[in-house]
N, C-alpha and C. Protein backbone atom coordinates (compact mmCIF):
# COMPACT_ATOMS: atom_id res chain seq x y z
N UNK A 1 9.60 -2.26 -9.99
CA UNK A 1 10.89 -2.74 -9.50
C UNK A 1 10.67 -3.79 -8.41
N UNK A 2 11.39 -4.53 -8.55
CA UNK A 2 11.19 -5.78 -7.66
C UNK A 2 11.64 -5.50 -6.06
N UNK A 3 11.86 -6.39 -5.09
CA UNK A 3 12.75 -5.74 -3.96
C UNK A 3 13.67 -6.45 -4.04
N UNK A 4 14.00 -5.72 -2.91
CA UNK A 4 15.77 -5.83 -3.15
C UNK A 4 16.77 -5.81 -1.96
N UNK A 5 17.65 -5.83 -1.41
CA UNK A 5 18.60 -6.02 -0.39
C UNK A 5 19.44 -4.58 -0.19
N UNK A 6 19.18 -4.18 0.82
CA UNK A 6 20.42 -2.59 0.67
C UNK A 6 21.75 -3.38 1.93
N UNK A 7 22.32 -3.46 1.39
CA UNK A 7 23.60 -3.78 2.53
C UNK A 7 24.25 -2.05 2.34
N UNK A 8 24.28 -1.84 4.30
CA UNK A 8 24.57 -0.85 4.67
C UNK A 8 25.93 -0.56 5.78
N UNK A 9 27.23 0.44 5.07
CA UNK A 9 27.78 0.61 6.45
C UNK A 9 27.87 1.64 6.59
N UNK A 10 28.57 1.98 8.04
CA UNK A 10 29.33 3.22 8.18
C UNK A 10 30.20 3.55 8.53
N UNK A 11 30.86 4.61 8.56
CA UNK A 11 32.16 4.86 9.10
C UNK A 11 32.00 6.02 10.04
N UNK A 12 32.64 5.71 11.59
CA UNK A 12 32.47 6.83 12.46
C UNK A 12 33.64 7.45 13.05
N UNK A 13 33.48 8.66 13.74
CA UNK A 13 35.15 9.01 14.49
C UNK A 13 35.29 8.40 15.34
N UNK A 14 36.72 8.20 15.06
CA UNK A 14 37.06 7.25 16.59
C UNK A 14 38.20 7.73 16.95
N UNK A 15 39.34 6.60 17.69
CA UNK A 15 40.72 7.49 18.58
C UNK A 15 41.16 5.85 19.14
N UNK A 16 42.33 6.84 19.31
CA UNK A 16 43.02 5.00 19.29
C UNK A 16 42.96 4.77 20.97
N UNK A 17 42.41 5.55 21.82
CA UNK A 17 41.84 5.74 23.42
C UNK A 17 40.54 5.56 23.84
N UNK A 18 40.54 4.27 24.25
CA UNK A 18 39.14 3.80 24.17
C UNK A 18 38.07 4.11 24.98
N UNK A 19 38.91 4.92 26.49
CA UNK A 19 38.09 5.17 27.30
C UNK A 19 37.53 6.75 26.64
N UNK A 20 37.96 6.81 26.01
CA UNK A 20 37.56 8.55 25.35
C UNK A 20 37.19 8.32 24.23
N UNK A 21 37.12 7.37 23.70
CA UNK A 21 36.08 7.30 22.60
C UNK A 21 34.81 6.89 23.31
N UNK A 22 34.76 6.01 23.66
CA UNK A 22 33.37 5.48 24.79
C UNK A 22 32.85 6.68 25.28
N UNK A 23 33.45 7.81 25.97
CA UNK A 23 33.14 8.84 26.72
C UNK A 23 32.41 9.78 25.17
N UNK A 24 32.41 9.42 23.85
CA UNK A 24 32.09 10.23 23.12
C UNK A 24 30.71 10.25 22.16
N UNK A 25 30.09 11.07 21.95
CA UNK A 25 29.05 10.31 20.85
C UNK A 25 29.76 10.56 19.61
N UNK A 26 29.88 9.59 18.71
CA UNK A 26 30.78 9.07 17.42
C UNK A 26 29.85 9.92 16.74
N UNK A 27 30.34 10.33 15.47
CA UNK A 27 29.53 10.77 14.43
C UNK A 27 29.95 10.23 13.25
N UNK A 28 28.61 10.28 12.28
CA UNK A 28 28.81 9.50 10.97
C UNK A 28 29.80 10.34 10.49
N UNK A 29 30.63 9.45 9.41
CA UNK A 29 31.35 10.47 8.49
C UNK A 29 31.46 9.71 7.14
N UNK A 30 30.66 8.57 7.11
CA UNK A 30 30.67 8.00 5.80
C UNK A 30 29.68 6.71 5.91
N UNK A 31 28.38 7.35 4.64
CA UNK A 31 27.80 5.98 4.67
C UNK A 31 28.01 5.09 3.06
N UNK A 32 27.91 4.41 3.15
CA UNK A 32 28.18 3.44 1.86
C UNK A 32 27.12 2.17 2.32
N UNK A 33 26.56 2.22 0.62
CA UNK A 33 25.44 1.41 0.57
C UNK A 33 25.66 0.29 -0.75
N UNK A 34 25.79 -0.58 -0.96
CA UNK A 34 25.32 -1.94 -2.00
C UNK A 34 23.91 -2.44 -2.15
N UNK A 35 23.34 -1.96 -2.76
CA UNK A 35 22.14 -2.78 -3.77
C UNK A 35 22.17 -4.14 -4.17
N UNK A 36 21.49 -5.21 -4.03
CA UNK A 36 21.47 -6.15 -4.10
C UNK A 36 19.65 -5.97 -5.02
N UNK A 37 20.16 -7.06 -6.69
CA UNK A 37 18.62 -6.56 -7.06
C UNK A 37 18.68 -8.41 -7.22
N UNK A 38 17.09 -8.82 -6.46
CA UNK A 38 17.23 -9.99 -6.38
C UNK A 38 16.18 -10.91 -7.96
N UNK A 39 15.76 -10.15 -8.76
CA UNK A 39 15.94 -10.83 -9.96
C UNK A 39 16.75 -11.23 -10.79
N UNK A 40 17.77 -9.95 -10.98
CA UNK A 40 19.10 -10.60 -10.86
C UNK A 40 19.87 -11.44 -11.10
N UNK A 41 19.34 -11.42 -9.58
CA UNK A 41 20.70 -11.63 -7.92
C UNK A 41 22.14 -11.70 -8.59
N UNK A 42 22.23 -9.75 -8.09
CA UNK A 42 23.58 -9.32 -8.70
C UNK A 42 23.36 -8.11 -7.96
N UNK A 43 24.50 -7.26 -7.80
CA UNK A 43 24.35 -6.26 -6.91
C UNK A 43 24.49 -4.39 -8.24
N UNK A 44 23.16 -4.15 -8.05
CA UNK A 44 22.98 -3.59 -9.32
C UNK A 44 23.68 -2.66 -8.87
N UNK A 45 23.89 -1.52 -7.71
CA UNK A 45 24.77 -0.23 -7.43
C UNK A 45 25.20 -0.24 -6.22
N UNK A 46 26.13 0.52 -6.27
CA UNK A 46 26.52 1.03 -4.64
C UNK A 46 27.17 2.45 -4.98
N UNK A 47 27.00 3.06 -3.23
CA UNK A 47 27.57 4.56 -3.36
C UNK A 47 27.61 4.58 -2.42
N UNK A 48 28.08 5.71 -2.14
CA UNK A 48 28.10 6.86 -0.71
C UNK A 48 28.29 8.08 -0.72
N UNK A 49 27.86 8.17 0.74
CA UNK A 49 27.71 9.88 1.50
C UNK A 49 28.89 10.39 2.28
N UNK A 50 29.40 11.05 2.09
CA UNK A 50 30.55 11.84 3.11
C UNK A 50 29.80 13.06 4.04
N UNK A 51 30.14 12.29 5.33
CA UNK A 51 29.44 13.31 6.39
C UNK A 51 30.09 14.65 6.91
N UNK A 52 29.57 15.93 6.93
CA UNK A 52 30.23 16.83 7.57
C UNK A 52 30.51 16.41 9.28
N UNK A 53 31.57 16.59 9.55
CA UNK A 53 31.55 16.39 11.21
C UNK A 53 31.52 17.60 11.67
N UNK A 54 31.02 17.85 12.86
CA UNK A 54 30.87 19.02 13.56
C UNK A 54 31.28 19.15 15.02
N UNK A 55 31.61 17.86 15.43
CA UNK A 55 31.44 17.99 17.12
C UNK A 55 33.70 17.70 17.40
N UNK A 56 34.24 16.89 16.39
CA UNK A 56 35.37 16.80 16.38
C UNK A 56 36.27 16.84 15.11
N UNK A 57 37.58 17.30 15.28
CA UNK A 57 37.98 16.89 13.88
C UNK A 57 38.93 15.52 13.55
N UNK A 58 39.28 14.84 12.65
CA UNK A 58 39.54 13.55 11.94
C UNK A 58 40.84 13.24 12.64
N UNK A 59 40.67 12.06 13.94
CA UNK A 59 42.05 11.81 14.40
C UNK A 59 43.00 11.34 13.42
N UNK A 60 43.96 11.23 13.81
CA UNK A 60 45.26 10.47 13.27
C UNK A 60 45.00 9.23 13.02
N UNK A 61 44.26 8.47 14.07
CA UNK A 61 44.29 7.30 14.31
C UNK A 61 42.90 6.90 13.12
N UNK A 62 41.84 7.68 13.16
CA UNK A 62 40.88 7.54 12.23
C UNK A 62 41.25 7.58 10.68
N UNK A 63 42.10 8.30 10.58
CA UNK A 63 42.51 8.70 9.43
C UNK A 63 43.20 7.01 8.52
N UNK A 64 44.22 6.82 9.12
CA UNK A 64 44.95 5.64 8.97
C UNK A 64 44.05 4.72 9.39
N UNK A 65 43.52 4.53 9.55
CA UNK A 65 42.07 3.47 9.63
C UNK A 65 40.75 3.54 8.66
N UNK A 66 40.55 4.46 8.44
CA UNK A 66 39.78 4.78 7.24
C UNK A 66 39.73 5.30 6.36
N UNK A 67 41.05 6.23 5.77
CA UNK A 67 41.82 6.68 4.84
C UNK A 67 41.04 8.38 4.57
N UNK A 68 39.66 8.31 5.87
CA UNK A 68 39.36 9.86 5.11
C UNK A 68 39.62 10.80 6.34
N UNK A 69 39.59 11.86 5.63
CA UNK A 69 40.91 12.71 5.88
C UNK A 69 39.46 14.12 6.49
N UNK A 70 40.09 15.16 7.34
CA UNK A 70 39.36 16.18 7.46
C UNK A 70 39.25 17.15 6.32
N UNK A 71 40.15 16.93 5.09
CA UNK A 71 40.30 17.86 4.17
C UNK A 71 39.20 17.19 3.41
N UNK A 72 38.69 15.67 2.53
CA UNK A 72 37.86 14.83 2.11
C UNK A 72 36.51 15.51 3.19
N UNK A 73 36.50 15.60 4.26
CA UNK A 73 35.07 16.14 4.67
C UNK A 73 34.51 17.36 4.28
N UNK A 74 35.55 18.11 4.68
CA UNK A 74 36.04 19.58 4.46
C UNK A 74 35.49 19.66 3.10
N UNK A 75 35.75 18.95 2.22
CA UNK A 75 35.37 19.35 0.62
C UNK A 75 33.88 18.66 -0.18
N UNK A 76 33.57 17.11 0.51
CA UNK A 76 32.92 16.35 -0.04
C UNK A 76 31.66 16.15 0.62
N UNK A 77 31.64 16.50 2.44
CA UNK A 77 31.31 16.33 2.94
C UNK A 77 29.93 16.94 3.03
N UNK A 78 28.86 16.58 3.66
CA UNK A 78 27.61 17.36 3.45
C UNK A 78 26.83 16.89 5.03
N UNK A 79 25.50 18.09 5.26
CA UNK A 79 24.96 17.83 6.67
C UNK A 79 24.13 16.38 6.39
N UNK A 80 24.34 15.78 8.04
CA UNK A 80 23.88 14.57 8.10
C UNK A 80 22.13 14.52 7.90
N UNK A 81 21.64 15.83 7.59
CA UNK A 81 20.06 15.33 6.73
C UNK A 81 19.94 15.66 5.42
N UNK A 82 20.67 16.00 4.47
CA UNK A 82 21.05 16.36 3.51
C UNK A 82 21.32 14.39 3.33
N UNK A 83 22.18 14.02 3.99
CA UNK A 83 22.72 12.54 3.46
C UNK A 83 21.21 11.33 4.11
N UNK A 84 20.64 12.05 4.46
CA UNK A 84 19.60 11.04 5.43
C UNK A 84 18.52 11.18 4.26
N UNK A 85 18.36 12.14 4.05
CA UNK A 85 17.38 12.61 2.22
C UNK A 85 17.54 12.08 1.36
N UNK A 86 19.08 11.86 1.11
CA UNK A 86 19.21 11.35 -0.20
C UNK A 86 19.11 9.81 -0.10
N UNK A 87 19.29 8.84 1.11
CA UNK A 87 19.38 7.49 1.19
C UNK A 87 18.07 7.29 1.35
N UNK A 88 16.66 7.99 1.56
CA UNK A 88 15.81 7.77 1.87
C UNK A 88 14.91 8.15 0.24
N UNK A 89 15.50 9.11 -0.42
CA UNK A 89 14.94 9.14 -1.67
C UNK A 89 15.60 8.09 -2.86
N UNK A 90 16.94 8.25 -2.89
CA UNK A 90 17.35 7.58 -3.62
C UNK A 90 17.39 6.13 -3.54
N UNK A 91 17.64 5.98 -2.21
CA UNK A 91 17.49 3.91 -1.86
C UNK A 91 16.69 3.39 -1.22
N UNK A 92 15.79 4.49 -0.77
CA UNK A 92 14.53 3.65 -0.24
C UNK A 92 14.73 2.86 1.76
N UNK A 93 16.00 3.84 1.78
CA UNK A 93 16.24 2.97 3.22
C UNK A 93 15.29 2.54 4.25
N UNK A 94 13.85 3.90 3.76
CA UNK A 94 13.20 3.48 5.29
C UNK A 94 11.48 2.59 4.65
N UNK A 95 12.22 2.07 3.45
CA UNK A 95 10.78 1.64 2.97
C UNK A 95 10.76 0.04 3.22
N UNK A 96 9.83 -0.33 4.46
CA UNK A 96 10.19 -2.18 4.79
C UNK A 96 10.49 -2.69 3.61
N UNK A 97 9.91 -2.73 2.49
CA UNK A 97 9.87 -4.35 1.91
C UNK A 97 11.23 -4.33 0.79
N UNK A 98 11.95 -3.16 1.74
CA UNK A 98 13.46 -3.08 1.01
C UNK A 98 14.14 -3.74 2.09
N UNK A 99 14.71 -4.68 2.03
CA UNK A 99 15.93 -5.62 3.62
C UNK A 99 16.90 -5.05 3.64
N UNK A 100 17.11 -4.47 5.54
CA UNK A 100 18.70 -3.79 5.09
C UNK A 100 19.16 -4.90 5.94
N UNK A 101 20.45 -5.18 5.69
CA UNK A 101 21.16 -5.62 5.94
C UNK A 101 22.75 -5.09 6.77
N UNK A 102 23.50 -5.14 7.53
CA UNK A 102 24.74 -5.07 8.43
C UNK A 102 25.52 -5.84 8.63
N UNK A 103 26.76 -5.32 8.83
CA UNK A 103 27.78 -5.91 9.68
C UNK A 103 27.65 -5.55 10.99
N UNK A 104 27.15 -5.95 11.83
CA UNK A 104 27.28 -5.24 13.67
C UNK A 104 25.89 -4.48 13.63
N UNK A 105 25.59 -3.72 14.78
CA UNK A 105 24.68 -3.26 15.25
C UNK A 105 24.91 -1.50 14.52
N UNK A 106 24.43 -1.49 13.56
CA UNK A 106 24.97 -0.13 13.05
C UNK A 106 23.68 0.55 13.70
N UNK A 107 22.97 0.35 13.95
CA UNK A 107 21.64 1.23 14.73
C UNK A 107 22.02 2.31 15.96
N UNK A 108 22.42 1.37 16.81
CA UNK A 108 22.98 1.68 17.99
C UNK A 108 24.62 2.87 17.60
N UNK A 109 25.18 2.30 16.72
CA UNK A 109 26.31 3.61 15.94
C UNK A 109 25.58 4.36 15.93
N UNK A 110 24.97 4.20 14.64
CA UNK A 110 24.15 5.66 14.14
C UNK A 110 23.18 6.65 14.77
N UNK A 111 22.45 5.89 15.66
CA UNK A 111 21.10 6.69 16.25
C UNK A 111 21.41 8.21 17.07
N UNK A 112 22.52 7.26 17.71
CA UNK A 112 23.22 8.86 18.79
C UNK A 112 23.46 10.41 17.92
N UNK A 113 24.29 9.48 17.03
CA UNK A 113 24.51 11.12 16.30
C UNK A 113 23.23 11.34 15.70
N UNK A 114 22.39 10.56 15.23
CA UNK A 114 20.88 11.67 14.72
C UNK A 114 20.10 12.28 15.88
N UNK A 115 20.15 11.63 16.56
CA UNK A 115 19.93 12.16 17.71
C UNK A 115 20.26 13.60 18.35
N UNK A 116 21.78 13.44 18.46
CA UNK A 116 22.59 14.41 18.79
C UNK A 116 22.38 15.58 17.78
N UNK A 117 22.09 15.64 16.20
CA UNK A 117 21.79 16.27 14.98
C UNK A 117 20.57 17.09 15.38
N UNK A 118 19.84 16.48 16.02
CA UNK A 118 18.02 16.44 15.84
C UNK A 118 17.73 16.69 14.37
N UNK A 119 18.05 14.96 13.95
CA UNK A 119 17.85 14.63 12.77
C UNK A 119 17.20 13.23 12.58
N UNK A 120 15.84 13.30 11.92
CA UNK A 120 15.12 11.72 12.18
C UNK A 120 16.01 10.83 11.77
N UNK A 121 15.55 9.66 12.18
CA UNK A 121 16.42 8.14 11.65
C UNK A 121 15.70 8.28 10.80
N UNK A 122 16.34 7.59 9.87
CA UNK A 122 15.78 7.37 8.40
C UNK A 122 15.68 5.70 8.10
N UNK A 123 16.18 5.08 8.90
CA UNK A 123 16.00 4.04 8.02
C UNK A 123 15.40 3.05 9.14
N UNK A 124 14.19 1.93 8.09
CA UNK A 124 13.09 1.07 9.03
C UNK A 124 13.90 0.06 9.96
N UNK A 125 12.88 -0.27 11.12
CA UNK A 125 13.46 -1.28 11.72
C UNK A 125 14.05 -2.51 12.04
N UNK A 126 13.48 -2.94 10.65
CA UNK A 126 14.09 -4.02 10.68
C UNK A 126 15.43 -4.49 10.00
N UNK A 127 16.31 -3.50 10.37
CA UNK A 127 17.85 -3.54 10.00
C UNK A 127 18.86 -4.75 10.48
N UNK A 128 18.46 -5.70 10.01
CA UNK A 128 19.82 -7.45 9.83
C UNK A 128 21.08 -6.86 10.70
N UNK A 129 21.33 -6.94 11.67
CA UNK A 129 22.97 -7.69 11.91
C UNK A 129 23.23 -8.93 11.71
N UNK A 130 23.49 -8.84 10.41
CA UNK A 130 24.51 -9.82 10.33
C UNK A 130 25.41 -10.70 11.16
N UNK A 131 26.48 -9.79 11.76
CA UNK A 131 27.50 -10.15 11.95
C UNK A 131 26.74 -11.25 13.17
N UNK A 132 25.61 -10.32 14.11
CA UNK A 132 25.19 -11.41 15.51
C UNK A 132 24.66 -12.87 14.75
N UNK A 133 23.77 -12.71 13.70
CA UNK A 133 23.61 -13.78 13.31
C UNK A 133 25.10 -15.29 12.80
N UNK A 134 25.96 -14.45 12.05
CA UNK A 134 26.84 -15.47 11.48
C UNK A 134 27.44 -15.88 12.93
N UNK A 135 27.68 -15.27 13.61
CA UNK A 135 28.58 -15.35 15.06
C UNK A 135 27.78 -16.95 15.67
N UNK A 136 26.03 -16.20 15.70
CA UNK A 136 25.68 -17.70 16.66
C UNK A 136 25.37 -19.01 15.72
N UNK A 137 25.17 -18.72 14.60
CA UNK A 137 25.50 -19.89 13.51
C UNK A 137 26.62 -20.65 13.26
N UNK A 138 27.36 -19.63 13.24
CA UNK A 138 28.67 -20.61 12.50
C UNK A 138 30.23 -20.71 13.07
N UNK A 139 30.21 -19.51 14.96
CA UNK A 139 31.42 -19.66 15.06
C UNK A 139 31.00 -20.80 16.75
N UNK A 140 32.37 -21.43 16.95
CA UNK A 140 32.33 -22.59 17.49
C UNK A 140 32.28 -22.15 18.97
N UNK A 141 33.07 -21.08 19.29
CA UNK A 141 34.09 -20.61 20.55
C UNK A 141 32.94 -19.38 20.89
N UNK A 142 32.18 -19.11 21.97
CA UNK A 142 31.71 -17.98 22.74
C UNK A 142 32.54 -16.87 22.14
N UNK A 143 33.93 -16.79 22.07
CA UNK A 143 34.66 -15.58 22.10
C UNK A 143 35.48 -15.82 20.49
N UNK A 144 34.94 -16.76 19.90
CA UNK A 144 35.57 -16.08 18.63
C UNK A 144 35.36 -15.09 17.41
N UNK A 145 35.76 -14.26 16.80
CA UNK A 145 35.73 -13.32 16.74
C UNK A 145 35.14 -13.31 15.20
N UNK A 146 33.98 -12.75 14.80
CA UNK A 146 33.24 -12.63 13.88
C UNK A 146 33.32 -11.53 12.69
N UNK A 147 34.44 -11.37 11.63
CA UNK A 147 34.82 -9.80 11.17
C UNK A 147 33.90 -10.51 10.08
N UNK A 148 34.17 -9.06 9.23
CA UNK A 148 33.12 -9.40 8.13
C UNK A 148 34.59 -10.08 6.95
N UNK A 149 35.88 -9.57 7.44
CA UNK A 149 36.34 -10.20 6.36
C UNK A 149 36.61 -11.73 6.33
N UNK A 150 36.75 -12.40 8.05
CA UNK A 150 36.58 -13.65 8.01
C UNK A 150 35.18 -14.45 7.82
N UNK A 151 34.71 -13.70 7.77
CA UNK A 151 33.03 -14.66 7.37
C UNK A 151 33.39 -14.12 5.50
N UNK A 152 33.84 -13.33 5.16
CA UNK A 152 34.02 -13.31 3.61
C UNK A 152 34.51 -14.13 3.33
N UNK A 153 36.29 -14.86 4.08
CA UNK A 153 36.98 -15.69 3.45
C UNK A 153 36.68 -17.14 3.19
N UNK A 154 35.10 -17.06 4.77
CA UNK A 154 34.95 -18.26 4.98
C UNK A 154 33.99 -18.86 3.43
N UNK A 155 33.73 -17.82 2.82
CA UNK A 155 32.30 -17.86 1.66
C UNK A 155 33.18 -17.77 -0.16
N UNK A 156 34.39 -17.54 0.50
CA UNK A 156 35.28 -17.41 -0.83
C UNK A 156 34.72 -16.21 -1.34
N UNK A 157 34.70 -15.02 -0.40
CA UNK A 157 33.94 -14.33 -1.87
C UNK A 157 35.42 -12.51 -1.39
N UNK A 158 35.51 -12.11 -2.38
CA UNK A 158 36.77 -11.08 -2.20
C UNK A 158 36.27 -9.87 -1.38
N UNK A 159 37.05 -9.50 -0.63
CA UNK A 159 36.86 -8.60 0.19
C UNK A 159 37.50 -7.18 -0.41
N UNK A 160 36.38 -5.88 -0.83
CA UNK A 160 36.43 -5.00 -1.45
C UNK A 160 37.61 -4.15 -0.79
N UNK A 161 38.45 -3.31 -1.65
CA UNK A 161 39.38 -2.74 -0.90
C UNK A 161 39.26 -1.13 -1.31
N UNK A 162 39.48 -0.14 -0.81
CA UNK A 162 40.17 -0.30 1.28
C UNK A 162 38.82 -1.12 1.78
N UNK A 163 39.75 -1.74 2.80
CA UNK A 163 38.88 -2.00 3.91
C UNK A 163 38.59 -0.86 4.87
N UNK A 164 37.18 -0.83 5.30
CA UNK A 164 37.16 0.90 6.00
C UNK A 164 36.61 1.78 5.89
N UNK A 165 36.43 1.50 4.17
CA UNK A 165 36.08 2.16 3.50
C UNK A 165 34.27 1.97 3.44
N UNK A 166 32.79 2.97 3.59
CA UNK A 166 31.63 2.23 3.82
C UNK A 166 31.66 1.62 2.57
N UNK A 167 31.91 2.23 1.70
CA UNK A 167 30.99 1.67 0.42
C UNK A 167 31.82 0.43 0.34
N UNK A 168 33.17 0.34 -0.04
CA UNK A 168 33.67 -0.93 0.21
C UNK A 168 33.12 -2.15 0.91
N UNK A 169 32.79 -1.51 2.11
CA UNK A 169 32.65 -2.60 2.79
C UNK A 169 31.07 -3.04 2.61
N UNK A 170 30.52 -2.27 2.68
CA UNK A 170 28.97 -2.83 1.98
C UNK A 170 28.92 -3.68 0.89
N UNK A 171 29.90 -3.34 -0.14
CA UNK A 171 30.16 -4.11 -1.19
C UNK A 171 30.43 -5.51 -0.97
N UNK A 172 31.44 -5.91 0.30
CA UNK A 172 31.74 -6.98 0.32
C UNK A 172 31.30 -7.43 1.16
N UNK A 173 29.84 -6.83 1.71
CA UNK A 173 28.76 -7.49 2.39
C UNK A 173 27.68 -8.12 1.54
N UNK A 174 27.38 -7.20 0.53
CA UNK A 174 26.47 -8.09 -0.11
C UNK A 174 27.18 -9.01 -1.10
N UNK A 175 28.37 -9.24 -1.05
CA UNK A 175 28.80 -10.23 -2.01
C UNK A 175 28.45 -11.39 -1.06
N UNK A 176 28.60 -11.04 0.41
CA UNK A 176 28.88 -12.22 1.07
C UNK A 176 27.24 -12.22 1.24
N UNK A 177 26.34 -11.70 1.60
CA UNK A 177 24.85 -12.15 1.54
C UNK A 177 24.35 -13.04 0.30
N UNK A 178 25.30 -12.69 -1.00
CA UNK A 178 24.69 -13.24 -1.81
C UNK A 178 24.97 -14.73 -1.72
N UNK A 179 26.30 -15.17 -1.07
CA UNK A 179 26.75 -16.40 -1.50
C UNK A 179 26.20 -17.10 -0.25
N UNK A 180 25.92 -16.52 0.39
CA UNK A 180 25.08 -16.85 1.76
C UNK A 180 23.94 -18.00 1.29
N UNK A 181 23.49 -16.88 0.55
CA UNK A 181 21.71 -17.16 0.11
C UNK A 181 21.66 -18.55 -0.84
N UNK A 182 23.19 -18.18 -1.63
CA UNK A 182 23.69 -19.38 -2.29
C UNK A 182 24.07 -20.77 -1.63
N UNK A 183 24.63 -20.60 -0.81
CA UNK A 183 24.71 -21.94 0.25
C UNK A 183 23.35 -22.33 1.10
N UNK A 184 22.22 -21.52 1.13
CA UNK A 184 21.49 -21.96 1.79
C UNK A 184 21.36 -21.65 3.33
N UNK A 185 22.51 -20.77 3.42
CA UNK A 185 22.74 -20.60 5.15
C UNK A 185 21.85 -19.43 5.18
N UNK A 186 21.19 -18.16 4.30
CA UNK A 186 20.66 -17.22 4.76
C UNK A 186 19.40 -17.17 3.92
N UNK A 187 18.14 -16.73 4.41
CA UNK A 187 16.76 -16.90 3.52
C UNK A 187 17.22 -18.21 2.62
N UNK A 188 17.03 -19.18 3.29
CA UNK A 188 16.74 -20.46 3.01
C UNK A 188 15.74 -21.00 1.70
N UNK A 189 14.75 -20.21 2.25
CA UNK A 189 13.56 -20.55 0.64
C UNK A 189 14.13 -19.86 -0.34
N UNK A 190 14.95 -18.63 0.02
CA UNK A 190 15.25 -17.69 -2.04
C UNK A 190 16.53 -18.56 -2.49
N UNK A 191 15.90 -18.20 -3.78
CA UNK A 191 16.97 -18.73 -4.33
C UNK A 191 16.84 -17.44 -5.36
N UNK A 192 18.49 -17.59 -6.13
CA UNK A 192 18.66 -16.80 -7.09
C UNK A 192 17.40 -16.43 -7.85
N UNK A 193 16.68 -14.88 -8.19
CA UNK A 193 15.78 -14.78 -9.19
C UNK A 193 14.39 -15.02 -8.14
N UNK A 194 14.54 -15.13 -6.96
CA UNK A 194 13.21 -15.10 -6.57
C UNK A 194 13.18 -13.94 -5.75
N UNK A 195 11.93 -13.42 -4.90
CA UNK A 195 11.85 -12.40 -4.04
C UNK A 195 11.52 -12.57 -2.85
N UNK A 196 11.79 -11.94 -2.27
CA UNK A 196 11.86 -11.82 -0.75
C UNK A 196 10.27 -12.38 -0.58
């Protein structure tokens, strides 16, 4: 198998009170992953993990923001090394010469709660933010604001729906890595059909 691109997100608890979310360590409650196979260059799968939460249950405000629900955990949900196993067997997260890829600093999300788990990180270091990169590339203004769906619109490429959603949104990360790679703005030397 050739390598390949894992575009990775997640989804954590949050609260529509920011000084009390800050005051909190977030926990995963959804990872969603896109495959990018660069012979290809087409995004061969994507999936996800539904996290059991343990430390809070599913605000209001989370809910309507990410559409999953404490009953969706409650049923689908599984322990965060149980989901750290399967991304590490099944996708290879912590194997380098697989590129992960992000929107934002998902490291710094995620680490606390494995942490907090005493559950290893699973996935290698050299995890892409994205988003810091497109920000000092391509936006004009110190303070303008870098989402993944406006760097999508900026690439023409459709933004997976729900938004919110990980796997979704991984999805419409590597659409946008791909067209990236296609313009020339990201790994400059690949082109379609070649490898990392």
């Amino acid at each position: 198998m050739g390598k390949r691109i894992l575009c990775i997100d997640t989804e954590l608890t949050c609260w529509d009170d920011p000084a009390f979310q800050k005051a909190q360590t977030l926990e995963i409650i959804q990872f969603g992953l896109a495959e990018i196979d660069l012979d290809r260059f087409t995004v061969s799968r994507s999936g996800s993990y539904y996290v059991t939460n343990t430390r809070h249950g599913i605000s209001k405000f989370c809910y309507d923001l990410t559409g999953i629900s404490q009953k969706t955990l409650d049923k689908r949900g599984m322990p965060l090394a149980q989901a750290a196993e399967l991304m590490t067997q099944k996708w290879g997260v912590g194997q380098r010469w697989n590129a992960l890829v992000s929107w934002g600093d998902e490291r710094a999300c995620m680490e606390p709660d494995f942490v907090a788990k005493g559950v290893a990180y699973p996935f290698h270091n050299s995890l892409m933010n994205l988003e810091d990169y497109f920000r000092f590339s391509f936006c004009q203004k110190r303070r303008e604001k870098a989402s993944l769906k406006s760097a999508a619109i900026r690439y023409g490429v459709e933004v997976a729906q729900p938004q919110h959603n990980a796997e979704a949104d991984a999805l419409t990360l590597a659409n946008l890595v791909m067209a990236m790679i296609r313009a020339g703005d990201l790994y400059p030397a690949l082109k379609p059909g070649d490898d990392l």
